[in-house]
N, C-alpha and C. Protein backbone atom coordinates (compact mmCIF):
# COMPACT_ATOMS: atom_id res chain seq x y z
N UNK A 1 26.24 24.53 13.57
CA UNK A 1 25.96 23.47 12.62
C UNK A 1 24.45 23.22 12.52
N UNK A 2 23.75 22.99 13.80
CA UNK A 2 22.03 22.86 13.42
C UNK A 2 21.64 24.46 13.06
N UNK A 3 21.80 25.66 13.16
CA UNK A 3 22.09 26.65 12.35
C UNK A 3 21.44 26.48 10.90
N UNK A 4 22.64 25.88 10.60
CA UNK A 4 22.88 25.75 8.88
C UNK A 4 22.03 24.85 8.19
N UNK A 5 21.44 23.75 9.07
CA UNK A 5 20.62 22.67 8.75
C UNK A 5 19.49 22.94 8.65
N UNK A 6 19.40 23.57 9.74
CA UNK A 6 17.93 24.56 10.02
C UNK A 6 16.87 25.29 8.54
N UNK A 7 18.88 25.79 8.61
CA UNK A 7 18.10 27.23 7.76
C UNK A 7 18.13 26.93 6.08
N UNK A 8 19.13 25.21 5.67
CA UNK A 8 19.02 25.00 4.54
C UNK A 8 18.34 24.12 4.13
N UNK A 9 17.04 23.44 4.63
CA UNK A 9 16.53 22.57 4.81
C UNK A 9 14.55 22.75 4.05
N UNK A 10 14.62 22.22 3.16
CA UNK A 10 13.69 22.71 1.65
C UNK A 10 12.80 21.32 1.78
N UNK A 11 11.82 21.91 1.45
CA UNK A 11 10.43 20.77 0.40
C UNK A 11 11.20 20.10 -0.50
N UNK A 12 11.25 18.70 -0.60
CA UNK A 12 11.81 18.14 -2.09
C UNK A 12 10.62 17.42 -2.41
N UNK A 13 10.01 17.62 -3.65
CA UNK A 13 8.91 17.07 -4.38
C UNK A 13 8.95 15.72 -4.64
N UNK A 14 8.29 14.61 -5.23
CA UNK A 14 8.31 14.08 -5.70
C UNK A 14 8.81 13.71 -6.65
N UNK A 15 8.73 14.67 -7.92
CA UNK A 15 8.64 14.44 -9.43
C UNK A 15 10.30 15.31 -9.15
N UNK A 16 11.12 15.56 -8.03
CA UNK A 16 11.96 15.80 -8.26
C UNK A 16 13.22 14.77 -7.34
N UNK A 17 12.79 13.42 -7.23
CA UNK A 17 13.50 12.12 -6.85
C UNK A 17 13.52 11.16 -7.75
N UNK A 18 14.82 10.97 -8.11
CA UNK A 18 15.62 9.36 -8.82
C UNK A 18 14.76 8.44 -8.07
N UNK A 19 15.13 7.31 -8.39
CA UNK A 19 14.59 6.39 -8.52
C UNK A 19 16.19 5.31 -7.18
N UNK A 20 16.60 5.98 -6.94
CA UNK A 20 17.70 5.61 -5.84
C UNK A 20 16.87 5.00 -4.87
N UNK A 21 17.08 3.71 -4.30
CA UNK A 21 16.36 3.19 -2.69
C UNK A 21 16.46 3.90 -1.62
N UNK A 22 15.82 4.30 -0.08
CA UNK A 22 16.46 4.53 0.71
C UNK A 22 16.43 3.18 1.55
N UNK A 23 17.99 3.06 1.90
CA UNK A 23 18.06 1.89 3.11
C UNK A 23 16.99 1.98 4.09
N UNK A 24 16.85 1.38 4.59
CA UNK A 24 16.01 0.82 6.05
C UNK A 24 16.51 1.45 6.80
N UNK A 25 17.54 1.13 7.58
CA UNK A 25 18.76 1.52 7.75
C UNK A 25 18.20 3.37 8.09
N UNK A 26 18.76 3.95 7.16
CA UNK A 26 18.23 5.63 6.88
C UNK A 26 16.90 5.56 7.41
N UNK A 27 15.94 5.25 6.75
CA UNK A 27 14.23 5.05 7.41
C UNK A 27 14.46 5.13 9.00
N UNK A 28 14.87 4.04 9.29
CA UNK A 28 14.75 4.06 10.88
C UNK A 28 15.57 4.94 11.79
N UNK A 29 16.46 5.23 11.10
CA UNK A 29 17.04 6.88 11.91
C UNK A 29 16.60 7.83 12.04
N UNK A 30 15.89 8.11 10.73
CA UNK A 30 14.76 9.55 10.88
C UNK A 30 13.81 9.42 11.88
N UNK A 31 13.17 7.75 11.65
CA UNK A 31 12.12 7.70 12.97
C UNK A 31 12.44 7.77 14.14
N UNK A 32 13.65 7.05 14.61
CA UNK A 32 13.98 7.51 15.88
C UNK A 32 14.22 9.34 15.89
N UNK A 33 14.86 9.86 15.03
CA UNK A 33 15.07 10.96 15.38
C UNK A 33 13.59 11.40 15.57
N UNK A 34 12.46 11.11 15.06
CA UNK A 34 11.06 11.82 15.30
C UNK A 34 10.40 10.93 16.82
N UNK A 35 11.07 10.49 17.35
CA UNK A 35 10.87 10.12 18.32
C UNK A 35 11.50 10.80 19.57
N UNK A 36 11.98 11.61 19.67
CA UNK A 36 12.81 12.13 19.71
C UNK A 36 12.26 13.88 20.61
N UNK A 37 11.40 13.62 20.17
CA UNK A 37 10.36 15.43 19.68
C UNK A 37 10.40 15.80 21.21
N UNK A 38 10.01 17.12 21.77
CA UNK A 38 9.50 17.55 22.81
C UNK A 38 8.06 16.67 22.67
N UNK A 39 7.36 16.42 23.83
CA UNK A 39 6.04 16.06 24.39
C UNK A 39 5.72 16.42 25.40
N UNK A 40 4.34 17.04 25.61
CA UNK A 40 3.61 17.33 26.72
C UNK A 40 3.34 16.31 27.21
N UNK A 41 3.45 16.60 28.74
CA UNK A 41 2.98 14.87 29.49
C UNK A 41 3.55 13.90 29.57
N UNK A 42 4.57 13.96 28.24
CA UNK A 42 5.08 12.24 27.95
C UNK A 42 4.30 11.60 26.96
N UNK A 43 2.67 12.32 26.79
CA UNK A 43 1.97 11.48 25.81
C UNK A 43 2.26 10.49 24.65
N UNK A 44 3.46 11.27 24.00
CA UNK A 44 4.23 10.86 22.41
C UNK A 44 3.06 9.79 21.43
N UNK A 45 2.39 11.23 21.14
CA UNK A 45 1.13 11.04 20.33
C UNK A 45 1.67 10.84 19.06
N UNK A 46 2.47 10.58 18.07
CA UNK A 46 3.06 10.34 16.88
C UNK A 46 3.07 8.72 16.67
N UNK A 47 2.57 8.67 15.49
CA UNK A 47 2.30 6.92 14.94
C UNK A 47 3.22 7.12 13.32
N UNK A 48 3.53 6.49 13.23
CA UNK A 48 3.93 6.32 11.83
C UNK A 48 3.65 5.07 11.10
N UNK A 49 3.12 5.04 9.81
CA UNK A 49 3.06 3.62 9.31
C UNK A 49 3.83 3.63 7.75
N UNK A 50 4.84 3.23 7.56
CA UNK A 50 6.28 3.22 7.07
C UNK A 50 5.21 2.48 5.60
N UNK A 51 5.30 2.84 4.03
CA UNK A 51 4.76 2.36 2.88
C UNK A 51 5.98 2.34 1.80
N UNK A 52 6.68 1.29 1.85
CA UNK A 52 7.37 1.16 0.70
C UNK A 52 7.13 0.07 -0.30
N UNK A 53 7.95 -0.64 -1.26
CA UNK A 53 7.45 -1.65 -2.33
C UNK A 53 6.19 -1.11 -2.85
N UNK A 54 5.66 -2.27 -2.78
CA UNK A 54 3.84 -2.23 -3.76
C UNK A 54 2.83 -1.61 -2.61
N UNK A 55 2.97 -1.11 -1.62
CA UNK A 55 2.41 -0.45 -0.70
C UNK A 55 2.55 0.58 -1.27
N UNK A 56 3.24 1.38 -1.88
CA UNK A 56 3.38 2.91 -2.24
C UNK A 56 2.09 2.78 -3.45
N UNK A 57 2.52 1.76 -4.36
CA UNK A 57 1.61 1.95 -5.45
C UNK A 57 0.33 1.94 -5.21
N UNK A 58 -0.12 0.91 -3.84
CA UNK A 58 -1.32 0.08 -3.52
C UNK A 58 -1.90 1.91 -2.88
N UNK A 59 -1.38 2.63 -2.16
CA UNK A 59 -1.84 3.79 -1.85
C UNK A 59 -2.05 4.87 -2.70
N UNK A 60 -1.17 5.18 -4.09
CA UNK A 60 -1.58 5.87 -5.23
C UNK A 60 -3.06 5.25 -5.89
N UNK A 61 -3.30 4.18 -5.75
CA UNK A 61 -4.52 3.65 -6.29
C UNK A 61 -5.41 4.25 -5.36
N UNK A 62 -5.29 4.01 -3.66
CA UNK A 62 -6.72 4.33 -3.22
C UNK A 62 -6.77 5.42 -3.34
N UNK A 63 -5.65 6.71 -2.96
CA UNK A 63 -5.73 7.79 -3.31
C UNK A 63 -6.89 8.66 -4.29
N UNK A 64 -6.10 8.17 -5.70
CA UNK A 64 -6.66 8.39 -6.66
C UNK A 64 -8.61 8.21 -6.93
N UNK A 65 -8.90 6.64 -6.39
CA UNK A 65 -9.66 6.08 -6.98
C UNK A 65 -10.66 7.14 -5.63
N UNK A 66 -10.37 7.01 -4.65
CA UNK A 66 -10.95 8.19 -3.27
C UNK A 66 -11.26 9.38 -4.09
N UNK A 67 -10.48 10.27 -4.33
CA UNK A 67 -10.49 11.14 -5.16
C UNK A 67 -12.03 11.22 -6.39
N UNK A 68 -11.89 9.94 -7.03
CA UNK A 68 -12.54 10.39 -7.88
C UNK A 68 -14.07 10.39 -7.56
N UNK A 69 -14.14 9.39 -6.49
CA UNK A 69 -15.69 8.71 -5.64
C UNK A 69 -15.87 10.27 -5.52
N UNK A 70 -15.30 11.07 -4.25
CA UNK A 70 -15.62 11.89 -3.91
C UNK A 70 -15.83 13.23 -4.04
N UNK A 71 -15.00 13.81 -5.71
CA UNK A 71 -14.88 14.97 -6.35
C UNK A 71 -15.84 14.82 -7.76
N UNK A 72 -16.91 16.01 -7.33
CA UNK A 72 -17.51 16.11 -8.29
C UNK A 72 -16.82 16.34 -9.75
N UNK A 73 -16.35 16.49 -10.12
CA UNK A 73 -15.45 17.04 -11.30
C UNK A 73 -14.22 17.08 -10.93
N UNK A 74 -13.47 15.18 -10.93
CA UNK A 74 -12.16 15.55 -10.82
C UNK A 74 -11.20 15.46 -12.00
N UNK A 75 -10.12 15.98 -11.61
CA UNK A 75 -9.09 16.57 -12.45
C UNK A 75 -8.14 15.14 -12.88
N UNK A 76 -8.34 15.01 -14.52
CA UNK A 76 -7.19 14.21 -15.08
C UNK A 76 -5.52 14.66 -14.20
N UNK A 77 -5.25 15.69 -14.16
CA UNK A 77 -4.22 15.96 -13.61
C UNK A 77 -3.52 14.97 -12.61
N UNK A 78 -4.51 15.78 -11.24
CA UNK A 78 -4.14 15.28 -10.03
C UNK A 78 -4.84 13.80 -9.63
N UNK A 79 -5.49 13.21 -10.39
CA UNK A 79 -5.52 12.16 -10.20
C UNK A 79 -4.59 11.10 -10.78
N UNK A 80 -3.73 11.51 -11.96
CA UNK A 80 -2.00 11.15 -12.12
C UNK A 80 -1.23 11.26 -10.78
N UNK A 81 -1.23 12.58 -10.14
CA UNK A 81 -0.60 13.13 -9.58
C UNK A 81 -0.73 12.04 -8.25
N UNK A 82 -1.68 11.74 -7.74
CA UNK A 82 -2.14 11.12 -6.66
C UNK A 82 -1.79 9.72 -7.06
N UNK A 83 -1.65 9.29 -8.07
CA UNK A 83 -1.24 7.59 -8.32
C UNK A 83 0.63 7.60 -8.59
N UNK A 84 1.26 8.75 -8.94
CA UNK A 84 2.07 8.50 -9.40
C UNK A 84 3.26 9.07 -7.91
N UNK A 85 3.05 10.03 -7.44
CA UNK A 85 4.20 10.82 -6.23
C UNK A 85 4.44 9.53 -5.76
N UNK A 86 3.13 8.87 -4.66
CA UNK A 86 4.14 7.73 -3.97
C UNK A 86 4.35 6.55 -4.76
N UNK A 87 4.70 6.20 -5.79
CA UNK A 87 5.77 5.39 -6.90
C UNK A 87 6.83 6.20 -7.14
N UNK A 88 6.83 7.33 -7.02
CA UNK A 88 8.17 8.09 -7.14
C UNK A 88 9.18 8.28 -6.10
N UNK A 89 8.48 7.93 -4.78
CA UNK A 89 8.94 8.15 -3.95
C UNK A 89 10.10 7.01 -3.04
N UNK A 90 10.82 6.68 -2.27
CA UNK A 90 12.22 6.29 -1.93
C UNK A 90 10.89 5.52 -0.79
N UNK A 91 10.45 6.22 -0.16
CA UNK A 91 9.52 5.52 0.85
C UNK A 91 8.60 6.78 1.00
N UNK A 92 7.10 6.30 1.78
CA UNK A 92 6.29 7.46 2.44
C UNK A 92 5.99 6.61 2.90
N UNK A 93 5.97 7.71 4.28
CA UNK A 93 5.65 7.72 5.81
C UNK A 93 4.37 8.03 6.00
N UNK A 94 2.92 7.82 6.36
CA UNK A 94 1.87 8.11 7.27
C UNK A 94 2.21 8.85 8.28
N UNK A 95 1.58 9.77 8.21
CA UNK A 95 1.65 10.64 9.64
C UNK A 95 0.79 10.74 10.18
N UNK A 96 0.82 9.86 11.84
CA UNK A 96 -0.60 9.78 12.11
C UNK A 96 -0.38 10.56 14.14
N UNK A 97 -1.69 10.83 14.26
CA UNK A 97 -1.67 10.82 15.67
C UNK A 97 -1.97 10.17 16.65
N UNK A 98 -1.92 9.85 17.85
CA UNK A 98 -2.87 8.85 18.61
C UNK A 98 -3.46 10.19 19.54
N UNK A 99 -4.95 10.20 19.44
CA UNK A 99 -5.06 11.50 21.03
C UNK A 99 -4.88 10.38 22.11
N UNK A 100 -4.25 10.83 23.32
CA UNK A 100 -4.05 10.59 24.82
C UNK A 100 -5.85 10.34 25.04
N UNK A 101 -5.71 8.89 25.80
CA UNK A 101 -6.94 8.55 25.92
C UNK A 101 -7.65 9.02 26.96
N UNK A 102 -6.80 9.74 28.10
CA UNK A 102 -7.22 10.55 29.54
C UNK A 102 -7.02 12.05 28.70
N UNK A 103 -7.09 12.50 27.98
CA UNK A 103 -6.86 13.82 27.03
C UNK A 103 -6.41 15.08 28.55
N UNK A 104 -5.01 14.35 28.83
CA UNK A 104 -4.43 14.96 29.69
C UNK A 104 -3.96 16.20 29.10
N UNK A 105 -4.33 16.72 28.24
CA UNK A 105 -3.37 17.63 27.42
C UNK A 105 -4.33 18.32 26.06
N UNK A 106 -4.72 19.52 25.46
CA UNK A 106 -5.06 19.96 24.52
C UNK A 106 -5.16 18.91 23.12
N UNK A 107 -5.89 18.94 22.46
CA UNK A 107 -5.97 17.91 21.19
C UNK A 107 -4.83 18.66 20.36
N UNK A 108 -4.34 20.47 20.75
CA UNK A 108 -3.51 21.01 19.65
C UNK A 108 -1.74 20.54 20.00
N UNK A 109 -1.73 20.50 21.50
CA UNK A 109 -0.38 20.16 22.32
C UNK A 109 0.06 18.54 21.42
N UNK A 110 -0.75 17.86 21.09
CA UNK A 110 -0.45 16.41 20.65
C UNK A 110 -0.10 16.66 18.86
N UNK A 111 -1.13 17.83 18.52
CA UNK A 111 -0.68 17.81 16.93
C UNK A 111 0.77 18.40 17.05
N UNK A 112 0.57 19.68 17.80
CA UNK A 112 2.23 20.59 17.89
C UNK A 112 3.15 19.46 18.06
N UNK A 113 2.94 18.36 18.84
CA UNK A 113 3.91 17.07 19.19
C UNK A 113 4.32 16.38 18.30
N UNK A 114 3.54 15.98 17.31
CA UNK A 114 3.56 15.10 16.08
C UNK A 114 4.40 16.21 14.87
N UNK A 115 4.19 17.48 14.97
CA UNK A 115 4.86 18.63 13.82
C UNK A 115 6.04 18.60 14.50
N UNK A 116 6.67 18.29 15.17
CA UNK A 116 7.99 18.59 15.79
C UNK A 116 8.49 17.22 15.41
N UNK A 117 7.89 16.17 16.16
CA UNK A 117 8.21 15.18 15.25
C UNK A 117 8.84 14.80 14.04
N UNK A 118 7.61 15.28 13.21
CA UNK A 118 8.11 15.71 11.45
C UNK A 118 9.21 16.46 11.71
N UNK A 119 9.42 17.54 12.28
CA UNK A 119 10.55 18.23 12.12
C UNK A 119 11.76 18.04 11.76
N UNK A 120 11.94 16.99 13.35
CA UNK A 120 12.84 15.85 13.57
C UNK A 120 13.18 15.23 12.19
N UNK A 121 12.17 14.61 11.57
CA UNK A 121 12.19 13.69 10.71
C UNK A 121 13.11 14.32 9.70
N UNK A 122 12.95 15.82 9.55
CA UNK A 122 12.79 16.77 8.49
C UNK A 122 14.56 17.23 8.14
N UNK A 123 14.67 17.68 9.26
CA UNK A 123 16.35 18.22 9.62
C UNK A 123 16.98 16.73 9.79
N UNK A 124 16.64 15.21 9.94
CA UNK A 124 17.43 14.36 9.58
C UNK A 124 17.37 13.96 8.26
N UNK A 125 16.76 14.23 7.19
CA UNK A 125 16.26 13.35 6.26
C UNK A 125 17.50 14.67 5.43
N UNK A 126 17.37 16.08 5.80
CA UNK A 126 18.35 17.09 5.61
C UNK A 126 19.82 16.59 5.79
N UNK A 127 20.14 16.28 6.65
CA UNK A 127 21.59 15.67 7.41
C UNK A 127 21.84 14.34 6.20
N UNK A 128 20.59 13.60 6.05
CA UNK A 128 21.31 12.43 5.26
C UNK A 128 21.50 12.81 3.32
N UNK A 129 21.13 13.71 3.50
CA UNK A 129 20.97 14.10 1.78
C UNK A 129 19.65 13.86 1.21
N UNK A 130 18.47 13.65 1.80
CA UNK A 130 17.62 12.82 1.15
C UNK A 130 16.03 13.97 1.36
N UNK A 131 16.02 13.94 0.23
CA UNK A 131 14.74 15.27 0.12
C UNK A 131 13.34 14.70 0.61
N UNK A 132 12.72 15.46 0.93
CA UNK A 132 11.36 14.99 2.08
C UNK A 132 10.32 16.21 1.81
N UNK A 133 8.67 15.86 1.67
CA UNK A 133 8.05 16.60 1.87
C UNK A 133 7.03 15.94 2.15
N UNK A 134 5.91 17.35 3.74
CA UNK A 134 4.67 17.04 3.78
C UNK A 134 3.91 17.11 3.16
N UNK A 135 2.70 16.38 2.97
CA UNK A 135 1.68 16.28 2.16
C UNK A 135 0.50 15.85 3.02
N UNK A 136 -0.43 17.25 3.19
CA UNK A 136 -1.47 16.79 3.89
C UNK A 136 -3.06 17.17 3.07
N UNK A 137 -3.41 16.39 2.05
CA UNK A 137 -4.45 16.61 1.19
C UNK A 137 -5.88 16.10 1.96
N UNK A 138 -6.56 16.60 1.50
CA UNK A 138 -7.97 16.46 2.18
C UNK A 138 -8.43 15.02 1.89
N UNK A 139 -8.24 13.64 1.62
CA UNK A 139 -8.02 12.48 1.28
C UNK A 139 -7.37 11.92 2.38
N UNK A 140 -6.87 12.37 3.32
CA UNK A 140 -6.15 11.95 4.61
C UNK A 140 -7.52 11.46 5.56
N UNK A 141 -8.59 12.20 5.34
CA UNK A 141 -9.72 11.64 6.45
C UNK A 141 -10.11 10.31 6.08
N UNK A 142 -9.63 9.62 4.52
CA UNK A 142 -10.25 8.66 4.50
C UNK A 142 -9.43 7.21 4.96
N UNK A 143 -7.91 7.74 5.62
CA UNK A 143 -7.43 6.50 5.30
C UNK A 143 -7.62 5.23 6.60
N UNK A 144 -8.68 5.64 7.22
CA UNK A 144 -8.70 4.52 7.82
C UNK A 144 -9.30 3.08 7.33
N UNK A 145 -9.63 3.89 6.20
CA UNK A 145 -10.23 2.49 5.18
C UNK A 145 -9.24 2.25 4.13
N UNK A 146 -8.05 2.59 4.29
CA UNK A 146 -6.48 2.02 3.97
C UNK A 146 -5.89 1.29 4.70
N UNK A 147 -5.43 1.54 5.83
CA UNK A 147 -4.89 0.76 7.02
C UNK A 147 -5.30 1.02 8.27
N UNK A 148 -4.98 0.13 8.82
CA UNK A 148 -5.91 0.01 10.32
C UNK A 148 -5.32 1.19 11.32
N UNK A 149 -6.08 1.60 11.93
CA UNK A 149 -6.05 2.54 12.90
C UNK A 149 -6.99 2.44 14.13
N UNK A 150 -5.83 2.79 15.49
CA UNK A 150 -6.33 2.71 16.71
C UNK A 150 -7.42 3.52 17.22
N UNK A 151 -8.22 3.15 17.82
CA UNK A 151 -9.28 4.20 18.71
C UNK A 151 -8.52 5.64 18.66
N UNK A 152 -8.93 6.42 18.64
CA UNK A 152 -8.36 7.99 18.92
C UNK A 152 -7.02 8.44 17.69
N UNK A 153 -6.71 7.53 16.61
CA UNK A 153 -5.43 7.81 16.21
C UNK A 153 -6.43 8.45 14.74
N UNK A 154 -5.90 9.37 13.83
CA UNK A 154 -5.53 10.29 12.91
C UNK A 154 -5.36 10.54 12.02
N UNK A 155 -4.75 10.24 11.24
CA UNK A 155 -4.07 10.41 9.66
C UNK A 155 -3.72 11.87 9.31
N UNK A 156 -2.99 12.80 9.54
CA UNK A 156 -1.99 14.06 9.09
C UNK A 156 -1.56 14.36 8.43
N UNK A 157 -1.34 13.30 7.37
CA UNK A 157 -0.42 13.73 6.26
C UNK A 157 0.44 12.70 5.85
N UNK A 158 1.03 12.44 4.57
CA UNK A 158 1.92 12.18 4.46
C UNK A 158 3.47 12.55 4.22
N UNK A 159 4.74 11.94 4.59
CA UNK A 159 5.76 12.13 4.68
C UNK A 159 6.33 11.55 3.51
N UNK A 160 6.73 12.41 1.89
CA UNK A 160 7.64 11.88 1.49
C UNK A 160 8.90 12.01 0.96
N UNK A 161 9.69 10.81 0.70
CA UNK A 161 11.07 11.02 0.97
C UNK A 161 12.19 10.02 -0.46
N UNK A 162 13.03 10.83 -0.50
CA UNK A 162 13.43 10.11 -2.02
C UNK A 162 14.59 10.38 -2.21
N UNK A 163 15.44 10.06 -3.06
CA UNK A 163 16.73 10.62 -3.25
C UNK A 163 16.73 11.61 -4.39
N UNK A 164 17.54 12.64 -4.56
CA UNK A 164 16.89 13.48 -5.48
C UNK A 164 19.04 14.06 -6.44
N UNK A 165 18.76 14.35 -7.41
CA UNK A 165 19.77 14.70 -8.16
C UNK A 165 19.75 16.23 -7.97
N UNK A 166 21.13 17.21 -7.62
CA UNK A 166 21.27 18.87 -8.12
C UNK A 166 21.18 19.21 -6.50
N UNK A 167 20.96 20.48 -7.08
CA UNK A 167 20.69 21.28 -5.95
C UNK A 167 19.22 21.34 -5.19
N UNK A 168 18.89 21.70 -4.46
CA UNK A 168 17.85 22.45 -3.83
C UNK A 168 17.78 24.03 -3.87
N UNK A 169 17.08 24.59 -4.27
CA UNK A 169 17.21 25.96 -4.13
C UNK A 169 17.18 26.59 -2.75
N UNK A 170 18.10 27.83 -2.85
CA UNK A 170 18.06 28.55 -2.07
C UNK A 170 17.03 29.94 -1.75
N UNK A 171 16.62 29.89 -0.67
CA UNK A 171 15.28 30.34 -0.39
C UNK A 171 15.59 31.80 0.71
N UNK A 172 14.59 32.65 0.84
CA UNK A 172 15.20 33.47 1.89
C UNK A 172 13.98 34.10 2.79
N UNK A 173 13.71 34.47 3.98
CA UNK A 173 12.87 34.07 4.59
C UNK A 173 12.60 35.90 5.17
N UNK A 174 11.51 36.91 5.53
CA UNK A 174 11.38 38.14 6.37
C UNK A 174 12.04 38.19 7.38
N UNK A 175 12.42 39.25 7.32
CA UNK A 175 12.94 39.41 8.73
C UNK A 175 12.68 39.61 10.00
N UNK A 176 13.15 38.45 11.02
CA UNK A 176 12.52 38.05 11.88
C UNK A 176 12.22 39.54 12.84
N UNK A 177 12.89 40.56 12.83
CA UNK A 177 12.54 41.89 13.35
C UNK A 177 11.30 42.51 13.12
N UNK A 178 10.56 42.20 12.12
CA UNK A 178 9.21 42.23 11.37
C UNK A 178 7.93 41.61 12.40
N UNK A 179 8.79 40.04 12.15
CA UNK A 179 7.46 39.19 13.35
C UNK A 179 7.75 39.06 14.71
N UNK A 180 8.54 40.20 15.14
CA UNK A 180 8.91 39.87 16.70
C UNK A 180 8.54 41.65 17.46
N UNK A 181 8.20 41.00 18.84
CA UNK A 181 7.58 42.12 19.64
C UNK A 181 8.14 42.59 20.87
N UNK A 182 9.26 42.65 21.04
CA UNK A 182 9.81 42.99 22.50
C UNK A 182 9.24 43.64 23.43
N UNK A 183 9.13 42.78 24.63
CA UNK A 183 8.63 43.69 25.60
C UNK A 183 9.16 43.71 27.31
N UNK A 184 9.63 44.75 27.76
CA UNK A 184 10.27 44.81 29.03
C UNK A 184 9.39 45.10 30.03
């Protein structure tokens, strides 16, 4: 069964989620499940800061308006694009890190910690029906002048998540005989 979850478990866009709520309820299961993750140490370097209501919109604005401060020639496009995904979205998640303040452990062991995390998040958000994708745009360094953040913590990306109508496509992946090296 995690098999099948595994292996059917897709990017769902934005611009491809209804306008359906997700309960709280749902929200907080995925997080526990990303709580969940393997960790080195015990550290459990993963922060999340949960943006739904007028928080989604209030973050398409800085997004955008970031964007334009800082791109010489930016794009009518994606500066839609950047105001409009999280209004489309059911909720988005912040994905943040905290580094271990005794950096008992590699700065990469805490990101690998936080991607497993997502994982977690990823194969539950799969299990509940509810389409999810990362989003880690170069606009992530700025958000500590969005919301507050601890000494040593991050910003990674965002997590988003929505209810979506149809199918997901089916995808098919090399064969793992290709990227594997046996050796006795």
């Amino acid at each position: 069964m995690i098999f099948d979850l595994i292996k059917n478990r897709r990017s769902v866009f934005p611009v491809q989620y209804n306008n359906e709520p997700i309960a709280k309820g749902d929200i907080q299961r995925i997080l526990e499940a990303a709580n969940w993750a393997p960790t080195h140490k015990k550290t459990e370097p993963w922060r999340f800061k949960v943006l739904t209501g007028e928080s989604k919109e209030k973050l398409g604005m800085f997004l955008s308006e970031k964007y334009m401060a800082t791109e010489t020639r930016p794009k009518q496009m994606k500066i839609k694009k950047l105001q409009e995904n999280p209004k489309r979205a059911g909720a988005v998640i912040a994905i943040c890190m905290q580094r271990d303040p005794k950096e008992s452990v590699p700065e990469w062991e805490e990101v690998a910690a936080v991607a497993m995390a997502v994982q977690n998040m990823w194969l539950c958000c799969a299990a509940l029906g509810i389409g999810c994708y990362w989003s880690s745009p170069g606009l992530i360094s700025y958000m500590n002048e969005f919301f507050e953040m601890e000494n040593g913590e991050r910003c990674l990306g965002f997590f988003y998540m929505g209810h979506y109508d149809g199918d997901v496509p089916q995808v098919g992946r090399g064969a793992i005989e290709e990227k594997t090296v046996w050796l006795n």
